[in-house]
N, C-alpha and C. Protein backbone atom coordinates (compact mmCIF):
# COMPACT_ATOMS: atom_id res chain seq x y z
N UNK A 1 0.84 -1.18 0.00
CA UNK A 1 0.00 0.00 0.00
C UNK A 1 0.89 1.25 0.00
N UNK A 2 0.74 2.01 -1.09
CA UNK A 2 1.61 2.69 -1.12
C UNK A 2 0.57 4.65 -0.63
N UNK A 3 0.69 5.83 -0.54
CA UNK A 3 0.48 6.79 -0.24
C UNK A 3 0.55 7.99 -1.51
N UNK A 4 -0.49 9.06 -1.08
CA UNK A 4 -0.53 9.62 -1.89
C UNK A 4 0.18 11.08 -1.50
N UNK A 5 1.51 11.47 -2.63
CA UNK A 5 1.86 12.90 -1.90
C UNK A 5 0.93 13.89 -1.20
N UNK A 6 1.25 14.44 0.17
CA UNK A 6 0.35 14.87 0.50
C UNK A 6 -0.33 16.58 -0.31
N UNK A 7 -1.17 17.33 -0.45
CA UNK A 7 -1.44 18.59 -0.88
C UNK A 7 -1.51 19.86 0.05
N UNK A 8 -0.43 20.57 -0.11
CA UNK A 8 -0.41 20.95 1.15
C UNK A 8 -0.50 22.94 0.51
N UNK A 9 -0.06 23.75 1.54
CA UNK A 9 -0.24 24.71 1.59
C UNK A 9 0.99 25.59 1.55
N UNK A 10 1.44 26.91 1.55
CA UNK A 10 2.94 27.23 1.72
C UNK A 10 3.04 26.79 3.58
N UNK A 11 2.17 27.20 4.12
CA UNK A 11 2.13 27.41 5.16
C UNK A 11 2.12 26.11 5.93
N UNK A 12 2.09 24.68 5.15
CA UNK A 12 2.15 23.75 5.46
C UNK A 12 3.38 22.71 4.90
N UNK A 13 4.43 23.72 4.69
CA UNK A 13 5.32 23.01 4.35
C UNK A 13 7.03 23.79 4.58
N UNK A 14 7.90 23.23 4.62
CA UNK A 14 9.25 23.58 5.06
C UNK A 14 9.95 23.50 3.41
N UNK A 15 10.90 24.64 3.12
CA UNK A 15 11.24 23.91 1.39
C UNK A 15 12.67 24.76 1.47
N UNK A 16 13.15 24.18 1.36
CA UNK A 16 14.72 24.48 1.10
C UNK A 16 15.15 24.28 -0.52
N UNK A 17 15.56 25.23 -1.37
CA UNK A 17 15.70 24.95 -2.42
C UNK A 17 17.19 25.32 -2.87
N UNK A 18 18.47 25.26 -4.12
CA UNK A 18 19.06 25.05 -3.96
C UNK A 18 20.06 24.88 -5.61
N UNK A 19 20.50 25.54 -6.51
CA UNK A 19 21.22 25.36 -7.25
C UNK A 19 22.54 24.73 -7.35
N UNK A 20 23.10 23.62 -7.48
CA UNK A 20 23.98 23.03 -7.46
C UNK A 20 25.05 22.40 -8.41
N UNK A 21 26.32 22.79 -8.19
CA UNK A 21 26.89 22.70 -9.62
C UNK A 21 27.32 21.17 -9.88
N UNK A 22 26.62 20.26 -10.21
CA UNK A 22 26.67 19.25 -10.13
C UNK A 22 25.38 18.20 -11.22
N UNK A 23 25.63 17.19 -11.69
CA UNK A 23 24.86 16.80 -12.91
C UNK A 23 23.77 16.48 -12.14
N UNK A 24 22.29 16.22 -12.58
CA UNK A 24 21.07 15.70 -12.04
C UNK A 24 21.31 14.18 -11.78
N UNK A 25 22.57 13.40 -12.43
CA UNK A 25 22.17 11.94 -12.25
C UNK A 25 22.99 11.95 -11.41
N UNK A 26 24.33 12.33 -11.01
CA UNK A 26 25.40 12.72 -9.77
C UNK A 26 24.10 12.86 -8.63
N UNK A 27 23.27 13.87 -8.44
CA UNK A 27 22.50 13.90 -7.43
C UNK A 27 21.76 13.61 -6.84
N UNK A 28 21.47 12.28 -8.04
CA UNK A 28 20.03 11.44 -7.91
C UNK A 28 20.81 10.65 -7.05
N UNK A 29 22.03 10.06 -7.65
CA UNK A 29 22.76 8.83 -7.40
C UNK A 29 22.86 9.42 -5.09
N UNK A 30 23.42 10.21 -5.24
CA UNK A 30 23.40 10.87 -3.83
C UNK A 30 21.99 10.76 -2.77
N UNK A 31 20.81 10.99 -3.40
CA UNK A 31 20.17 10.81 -2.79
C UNK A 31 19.65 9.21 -2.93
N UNK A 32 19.52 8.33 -3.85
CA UNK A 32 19.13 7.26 -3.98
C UNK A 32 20.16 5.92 -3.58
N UNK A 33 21.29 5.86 -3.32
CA UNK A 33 22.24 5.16 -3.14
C UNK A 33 22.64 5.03 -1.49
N UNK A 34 22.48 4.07 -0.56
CA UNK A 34 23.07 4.37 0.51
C UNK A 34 24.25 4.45 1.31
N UNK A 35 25.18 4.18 0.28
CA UNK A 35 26.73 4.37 0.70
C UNK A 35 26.92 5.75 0.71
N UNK A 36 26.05 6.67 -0.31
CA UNK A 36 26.19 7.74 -0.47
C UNK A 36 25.73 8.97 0.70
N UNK A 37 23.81 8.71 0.59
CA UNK A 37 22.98 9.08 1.40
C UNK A 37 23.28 9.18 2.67
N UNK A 38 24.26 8.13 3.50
CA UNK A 38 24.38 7.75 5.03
C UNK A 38 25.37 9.13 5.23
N UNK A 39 26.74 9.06 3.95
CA UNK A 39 27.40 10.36 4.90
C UNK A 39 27.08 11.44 4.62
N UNK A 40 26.18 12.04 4.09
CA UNK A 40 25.65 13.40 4.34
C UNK A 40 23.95 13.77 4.94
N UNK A 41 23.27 12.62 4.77
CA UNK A 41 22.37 12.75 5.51
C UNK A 41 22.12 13.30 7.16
N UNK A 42 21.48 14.76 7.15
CA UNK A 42 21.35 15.17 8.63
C UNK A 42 22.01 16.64 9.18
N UNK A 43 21.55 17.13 9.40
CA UNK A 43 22.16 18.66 9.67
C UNK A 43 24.36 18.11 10.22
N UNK A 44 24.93 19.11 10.48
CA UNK A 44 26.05 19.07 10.41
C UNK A 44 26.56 18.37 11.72
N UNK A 45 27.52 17.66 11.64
CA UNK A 45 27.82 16.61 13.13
C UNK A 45 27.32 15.47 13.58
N UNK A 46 26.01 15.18 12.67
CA UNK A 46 25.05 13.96 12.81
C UNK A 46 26.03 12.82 11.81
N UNK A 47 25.41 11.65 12.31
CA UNK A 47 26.26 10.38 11.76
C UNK A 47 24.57 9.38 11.53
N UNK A 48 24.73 8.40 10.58
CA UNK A 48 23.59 7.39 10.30
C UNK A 48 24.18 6.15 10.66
N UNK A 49 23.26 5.38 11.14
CA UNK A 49 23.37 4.24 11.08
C UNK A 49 22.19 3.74 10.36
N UNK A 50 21.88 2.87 8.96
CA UNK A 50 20.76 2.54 8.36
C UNK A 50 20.75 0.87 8.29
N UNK A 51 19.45 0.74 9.50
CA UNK A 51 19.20 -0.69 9.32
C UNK A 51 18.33 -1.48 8.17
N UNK A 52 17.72 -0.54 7.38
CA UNK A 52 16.88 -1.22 5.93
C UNK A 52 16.80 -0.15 4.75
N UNK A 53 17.13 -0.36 3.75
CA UNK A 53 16.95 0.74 3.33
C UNK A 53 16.36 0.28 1.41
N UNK A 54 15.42 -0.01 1.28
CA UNK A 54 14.69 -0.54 0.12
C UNK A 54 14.29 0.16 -0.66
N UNK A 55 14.71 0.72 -1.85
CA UNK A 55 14.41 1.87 -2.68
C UNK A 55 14.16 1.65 -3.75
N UNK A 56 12.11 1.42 -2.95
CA UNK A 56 11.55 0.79 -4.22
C UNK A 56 10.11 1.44 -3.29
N UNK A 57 9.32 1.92 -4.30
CA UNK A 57 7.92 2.45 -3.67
C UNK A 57 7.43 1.50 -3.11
N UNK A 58 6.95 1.92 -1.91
CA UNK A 58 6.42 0.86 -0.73
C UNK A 58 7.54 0.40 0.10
N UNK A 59 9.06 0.38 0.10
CA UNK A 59 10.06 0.40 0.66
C UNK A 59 10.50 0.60 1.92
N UNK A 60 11.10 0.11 2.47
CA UNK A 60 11.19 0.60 3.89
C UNK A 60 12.72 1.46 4.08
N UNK A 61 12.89 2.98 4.84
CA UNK A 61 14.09 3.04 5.15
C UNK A 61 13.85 3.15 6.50
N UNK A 62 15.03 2.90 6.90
CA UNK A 62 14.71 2.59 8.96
C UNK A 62 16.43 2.97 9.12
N UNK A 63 16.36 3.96 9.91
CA UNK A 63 18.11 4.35 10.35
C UNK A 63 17.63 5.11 11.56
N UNK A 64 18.91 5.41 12.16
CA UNK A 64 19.12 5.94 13.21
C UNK A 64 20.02 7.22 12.85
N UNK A 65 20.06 8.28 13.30
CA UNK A 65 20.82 9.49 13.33
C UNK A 65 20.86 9.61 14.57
N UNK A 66 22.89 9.45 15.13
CA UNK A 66 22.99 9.99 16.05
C UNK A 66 23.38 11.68 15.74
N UNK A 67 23.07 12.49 16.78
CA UNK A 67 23.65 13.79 17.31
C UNK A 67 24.97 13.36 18.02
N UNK A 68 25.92 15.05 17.02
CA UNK A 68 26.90 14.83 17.70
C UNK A 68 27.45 14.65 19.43
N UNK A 69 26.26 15.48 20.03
CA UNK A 69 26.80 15.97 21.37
C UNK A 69 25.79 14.48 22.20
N UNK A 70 24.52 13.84 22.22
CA UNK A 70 24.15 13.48 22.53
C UNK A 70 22.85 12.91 22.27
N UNK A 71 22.22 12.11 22.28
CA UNK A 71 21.10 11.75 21.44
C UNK A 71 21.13 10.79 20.23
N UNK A 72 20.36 9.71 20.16
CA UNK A 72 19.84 8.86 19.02
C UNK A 72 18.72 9.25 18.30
N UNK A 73 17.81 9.51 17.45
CA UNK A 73 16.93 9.82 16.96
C UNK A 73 16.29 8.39 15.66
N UNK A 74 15.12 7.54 16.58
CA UNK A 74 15.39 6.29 15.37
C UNK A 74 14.35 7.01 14.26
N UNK A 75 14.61 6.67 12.71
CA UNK A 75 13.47 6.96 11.86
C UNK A 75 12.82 5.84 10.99
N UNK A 76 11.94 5.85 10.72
CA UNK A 76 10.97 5.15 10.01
C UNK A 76 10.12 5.49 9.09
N UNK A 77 10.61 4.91 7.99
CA UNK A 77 9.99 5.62 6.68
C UNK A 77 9.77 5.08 5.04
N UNK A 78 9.28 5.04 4.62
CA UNK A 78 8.55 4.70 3.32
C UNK A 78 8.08 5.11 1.99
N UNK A 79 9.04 4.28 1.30
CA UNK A 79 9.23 5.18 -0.31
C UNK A 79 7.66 5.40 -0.87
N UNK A 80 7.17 6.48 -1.40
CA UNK A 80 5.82 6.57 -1.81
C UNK A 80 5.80 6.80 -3.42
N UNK A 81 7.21 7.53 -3.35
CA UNK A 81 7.01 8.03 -5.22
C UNK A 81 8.53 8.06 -5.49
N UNK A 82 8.93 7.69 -6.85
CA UNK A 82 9.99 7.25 -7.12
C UNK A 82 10.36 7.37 -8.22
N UNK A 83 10.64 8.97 -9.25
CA UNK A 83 11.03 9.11 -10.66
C UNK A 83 12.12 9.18 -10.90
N UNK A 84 13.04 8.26 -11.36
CA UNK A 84 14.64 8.32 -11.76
C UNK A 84 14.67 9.23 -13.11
N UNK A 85 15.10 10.95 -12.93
CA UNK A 85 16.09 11.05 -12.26
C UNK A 85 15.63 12.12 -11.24
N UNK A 86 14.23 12.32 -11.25
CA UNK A 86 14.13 13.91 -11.05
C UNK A 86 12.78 13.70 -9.29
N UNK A 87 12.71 12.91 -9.36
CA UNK A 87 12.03 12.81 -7.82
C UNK A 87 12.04 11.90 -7.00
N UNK A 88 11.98 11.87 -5.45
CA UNK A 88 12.09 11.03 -4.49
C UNK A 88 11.30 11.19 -3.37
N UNK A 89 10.26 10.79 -2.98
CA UNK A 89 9.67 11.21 -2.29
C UNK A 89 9.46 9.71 -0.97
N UNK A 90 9.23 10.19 0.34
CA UNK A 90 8.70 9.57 1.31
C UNK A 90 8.29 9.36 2.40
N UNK A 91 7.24 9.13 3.44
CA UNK A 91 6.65 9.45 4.52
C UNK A 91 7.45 8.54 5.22
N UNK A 92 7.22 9.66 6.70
CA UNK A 92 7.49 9.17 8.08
C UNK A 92 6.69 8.56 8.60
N UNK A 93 7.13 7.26 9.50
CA UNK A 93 5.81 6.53 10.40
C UNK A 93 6.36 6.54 11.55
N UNK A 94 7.38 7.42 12.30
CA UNK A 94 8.23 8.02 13.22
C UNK A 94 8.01 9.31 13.57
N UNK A 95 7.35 9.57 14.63
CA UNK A 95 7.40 11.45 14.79
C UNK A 95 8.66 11.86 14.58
N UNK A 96 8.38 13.25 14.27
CA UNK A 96 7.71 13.93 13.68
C UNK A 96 6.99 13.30 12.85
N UNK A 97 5.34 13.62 12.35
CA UNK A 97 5.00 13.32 10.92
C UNK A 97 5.18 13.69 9.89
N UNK A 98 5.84 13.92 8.65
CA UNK A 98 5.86 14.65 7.57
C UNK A 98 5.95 13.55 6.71
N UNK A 99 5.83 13.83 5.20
CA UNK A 99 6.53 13.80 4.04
C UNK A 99 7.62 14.25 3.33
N UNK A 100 8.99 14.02 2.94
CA UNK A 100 9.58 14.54 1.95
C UNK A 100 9.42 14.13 0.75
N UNK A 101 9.87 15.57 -0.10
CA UNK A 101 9.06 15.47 -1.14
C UNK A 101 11.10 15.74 -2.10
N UNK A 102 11.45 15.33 -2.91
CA UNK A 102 12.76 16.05 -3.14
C UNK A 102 13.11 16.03 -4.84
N UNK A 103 13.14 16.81 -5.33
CA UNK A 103 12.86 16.82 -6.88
C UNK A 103 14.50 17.47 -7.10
N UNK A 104 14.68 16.91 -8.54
CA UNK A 104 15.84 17.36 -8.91
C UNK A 104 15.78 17.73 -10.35
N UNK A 105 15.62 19.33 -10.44
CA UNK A 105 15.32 19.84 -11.95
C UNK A 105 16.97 20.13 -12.56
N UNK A 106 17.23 19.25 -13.44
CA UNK A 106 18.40 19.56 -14.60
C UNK A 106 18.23 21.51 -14.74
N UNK A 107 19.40 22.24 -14.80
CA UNK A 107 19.26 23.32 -15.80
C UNK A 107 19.98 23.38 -16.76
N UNK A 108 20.90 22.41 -16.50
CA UNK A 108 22.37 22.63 -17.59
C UNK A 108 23.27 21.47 -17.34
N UNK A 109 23.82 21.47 -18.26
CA UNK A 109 24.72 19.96 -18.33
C UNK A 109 25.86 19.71 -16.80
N UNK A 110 25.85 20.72 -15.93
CA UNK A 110 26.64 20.67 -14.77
C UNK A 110 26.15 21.65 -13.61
N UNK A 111 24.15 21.39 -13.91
CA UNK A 111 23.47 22.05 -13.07
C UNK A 111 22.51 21.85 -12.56
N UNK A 112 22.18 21.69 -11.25
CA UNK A 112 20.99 21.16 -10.87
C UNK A 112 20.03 21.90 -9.90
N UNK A 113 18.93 21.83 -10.02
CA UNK A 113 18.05 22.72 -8.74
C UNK A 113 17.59 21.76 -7.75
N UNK A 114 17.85 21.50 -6.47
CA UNK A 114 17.65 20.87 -6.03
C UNK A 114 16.44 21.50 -4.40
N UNK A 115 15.31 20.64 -4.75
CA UNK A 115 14.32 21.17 -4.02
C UNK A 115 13.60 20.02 -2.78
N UNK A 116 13.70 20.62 -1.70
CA UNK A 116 13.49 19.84 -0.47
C UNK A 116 12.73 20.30 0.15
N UNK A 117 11.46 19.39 0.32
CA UNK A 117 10.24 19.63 1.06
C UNK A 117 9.72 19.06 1.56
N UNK A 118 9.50 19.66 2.75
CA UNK A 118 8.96 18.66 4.29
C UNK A 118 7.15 19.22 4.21
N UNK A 119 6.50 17.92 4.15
CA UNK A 119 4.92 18.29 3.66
C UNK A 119 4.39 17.93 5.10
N UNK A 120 3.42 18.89 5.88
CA UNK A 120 2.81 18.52 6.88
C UNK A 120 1.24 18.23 6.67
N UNK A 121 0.71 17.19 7.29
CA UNK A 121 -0.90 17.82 7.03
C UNK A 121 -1.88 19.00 8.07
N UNK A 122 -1.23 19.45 9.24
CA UNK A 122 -1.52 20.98 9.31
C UNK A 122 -0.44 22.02 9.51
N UNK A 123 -0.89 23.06 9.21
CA UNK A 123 0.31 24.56 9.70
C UNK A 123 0.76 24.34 10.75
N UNK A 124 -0.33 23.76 12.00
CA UNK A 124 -0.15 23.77 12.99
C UNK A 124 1.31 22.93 13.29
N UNK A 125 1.08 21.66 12.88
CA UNK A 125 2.34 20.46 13.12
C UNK A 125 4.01 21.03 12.35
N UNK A 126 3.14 21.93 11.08
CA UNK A 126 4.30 22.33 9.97
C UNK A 126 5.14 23.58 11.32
N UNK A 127 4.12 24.42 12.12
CA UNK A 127 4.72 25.77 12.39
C UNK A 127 5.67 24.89 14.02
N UNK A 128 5.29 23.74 14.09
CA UNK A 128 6.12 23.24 15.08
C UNK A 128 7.97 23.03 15.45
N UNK A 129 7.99 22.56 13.51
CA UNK A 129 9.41 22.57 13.41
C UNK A 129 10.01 23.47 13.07
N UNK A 130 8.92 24.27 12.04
CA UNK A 130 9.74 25.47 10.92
C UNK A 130 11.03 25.97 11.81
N UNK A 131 10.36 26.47 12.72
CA UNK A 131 11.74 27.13 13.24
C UNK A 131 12.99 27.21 13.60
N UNK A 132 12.86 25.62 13.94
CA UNK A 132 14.24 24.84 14.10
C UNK A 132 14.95 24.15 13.04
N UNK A 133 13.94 23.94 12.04
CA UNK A 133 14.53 22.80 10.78
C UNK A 133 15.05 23.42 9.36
N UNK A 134 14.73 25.13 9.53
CA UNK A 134 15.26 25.65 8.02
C UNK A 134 16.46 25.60 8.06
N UNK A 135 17.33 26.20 9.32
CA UNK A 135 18.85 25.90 9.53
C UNK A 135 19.04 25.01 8.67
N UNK A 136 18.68 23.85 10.09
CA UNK A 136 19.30 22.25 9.67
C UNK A 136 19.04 21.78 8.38
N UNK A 137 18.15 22.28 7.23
CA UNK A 137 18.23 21.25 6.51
C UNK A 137 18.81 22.15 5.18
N UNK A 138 19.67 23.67 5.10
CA UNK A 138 20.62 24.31 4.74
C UNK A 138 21.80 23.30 5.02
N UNK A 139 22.22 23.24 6.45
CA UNK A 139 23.47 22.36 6.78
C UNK A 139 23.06 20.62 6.02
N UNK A 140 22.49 20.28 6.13
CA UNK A 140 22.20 19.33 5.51
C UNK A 140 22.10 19.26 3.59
N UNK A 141 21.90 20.12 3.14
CA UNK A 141 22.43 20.09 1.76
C UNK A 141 23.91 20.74 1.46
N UNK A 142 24.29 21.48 2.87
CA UNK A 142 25.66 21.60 2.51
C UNK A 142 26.39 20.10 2.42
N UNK A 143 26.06 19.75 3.38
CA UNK A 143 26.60 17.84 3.38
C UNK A 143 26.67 17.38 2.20
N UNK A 144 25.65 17.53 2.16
CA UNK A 144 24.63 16.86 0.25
C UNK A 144 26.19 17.54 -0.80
N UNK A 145 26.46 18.73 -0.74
CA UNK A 145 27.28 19.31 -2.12
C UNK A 145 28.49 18.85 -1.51
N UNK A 146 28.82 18.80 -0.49
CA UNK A 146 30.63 17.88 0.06
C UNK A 146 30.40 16.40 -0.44
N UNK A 147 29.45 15.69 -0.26
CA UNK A 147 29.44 14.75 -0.76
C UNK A 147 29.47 14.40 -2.20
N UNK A 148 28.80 14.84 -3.16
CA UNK A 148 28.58 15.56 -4.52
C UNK A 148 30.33 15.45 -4.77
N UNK A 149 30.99 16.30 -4.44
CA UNK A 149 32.21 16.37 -4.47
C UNK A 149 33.08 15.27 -4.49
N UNK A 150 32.88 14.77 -3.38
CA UNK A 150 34.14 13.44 -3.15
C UNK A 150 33.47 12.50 -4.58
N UNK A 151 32.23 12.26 -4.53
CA UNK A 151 31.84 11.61 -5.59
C UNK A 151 32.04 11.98 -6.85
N UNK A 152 32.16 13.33 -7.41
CA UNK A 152 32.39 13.62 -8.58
C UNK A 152 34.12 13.14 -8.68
N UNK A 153 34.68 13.05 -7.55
CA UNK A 153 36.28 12.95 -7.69
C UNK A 153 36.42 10.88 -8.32
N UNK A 154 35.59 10.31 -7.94
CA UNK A 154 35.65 8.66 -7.94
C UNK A 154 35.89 8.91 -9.61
């Protein structure tokens, strides 16, 4: 049973967006690959540990993000939509509740827009994190373009 992206509102959603000098299939491969995904996944100082990670709609990913200073955080979550090269999407069954939603628009042969969105189903749940999570998930695509990097070097 798979889910339907949710429809949400501005006001019901977190979106970090993001030009990157880097090819669309380089970035797919980053987000879809988990050798890749584990070391930059997570605002800055966080580490993964991923116990399933099935990347296939209806899929299960299940990891743990520790914090650097203290704290485990387990997640639980489920591929819903899945376009190679340009979208990835999937819900949490782990509080927080959200959706990510993460699209990757080509502009140019060594350019990518890369768009990240946390879908709530109210403002209310959305205005819970906003405040804390635009940072983190800036530091978290900085990860994303260091990683990008070492990989463009292979």
């Amino acid at each position: 049973m798979t889910s339907e992206i949710l429809q949400t509102t501005p006001d019901s959603e977190i979106v970090c967006t993001r030009v990157i000098p880097y090819t669309q299939g380089l970035v797919y491969r980053a987000w879809s690959e988990p050798e890749h995904l584990k070391n930059w996944w997570g605002p800055a100082g966080f580490t993964n540990t991923f116990h399933e990670f099935d990347f296939q709609v209806g899929g299960k990913w299940n990891f743990t993000m520790h914090a650097p200073t203290q704290g485990n955080f387990e997640n639980r979550c489920e591929f819903i939509q899945i376009e190679k090269p340009s979208l990835i999407a999937w819900k949490r069954h782990s509080k927080p509740l959200f959706q990510v939603l993460a699209t990757f628009d080509e502009l140019g042969p060594e350019q990518t827009r890369v768009t990240f969105k946390q879908l709530f189903e109210t403002e209310e749940e959305c205005a819970k994190l906003k405040k804390y999570v635009l940072d983190k998930n800036e530091e978290n695509i900085d990860r994303l373009e260091k990683e990008l990097e070492r990989m463009n070097r292979e």
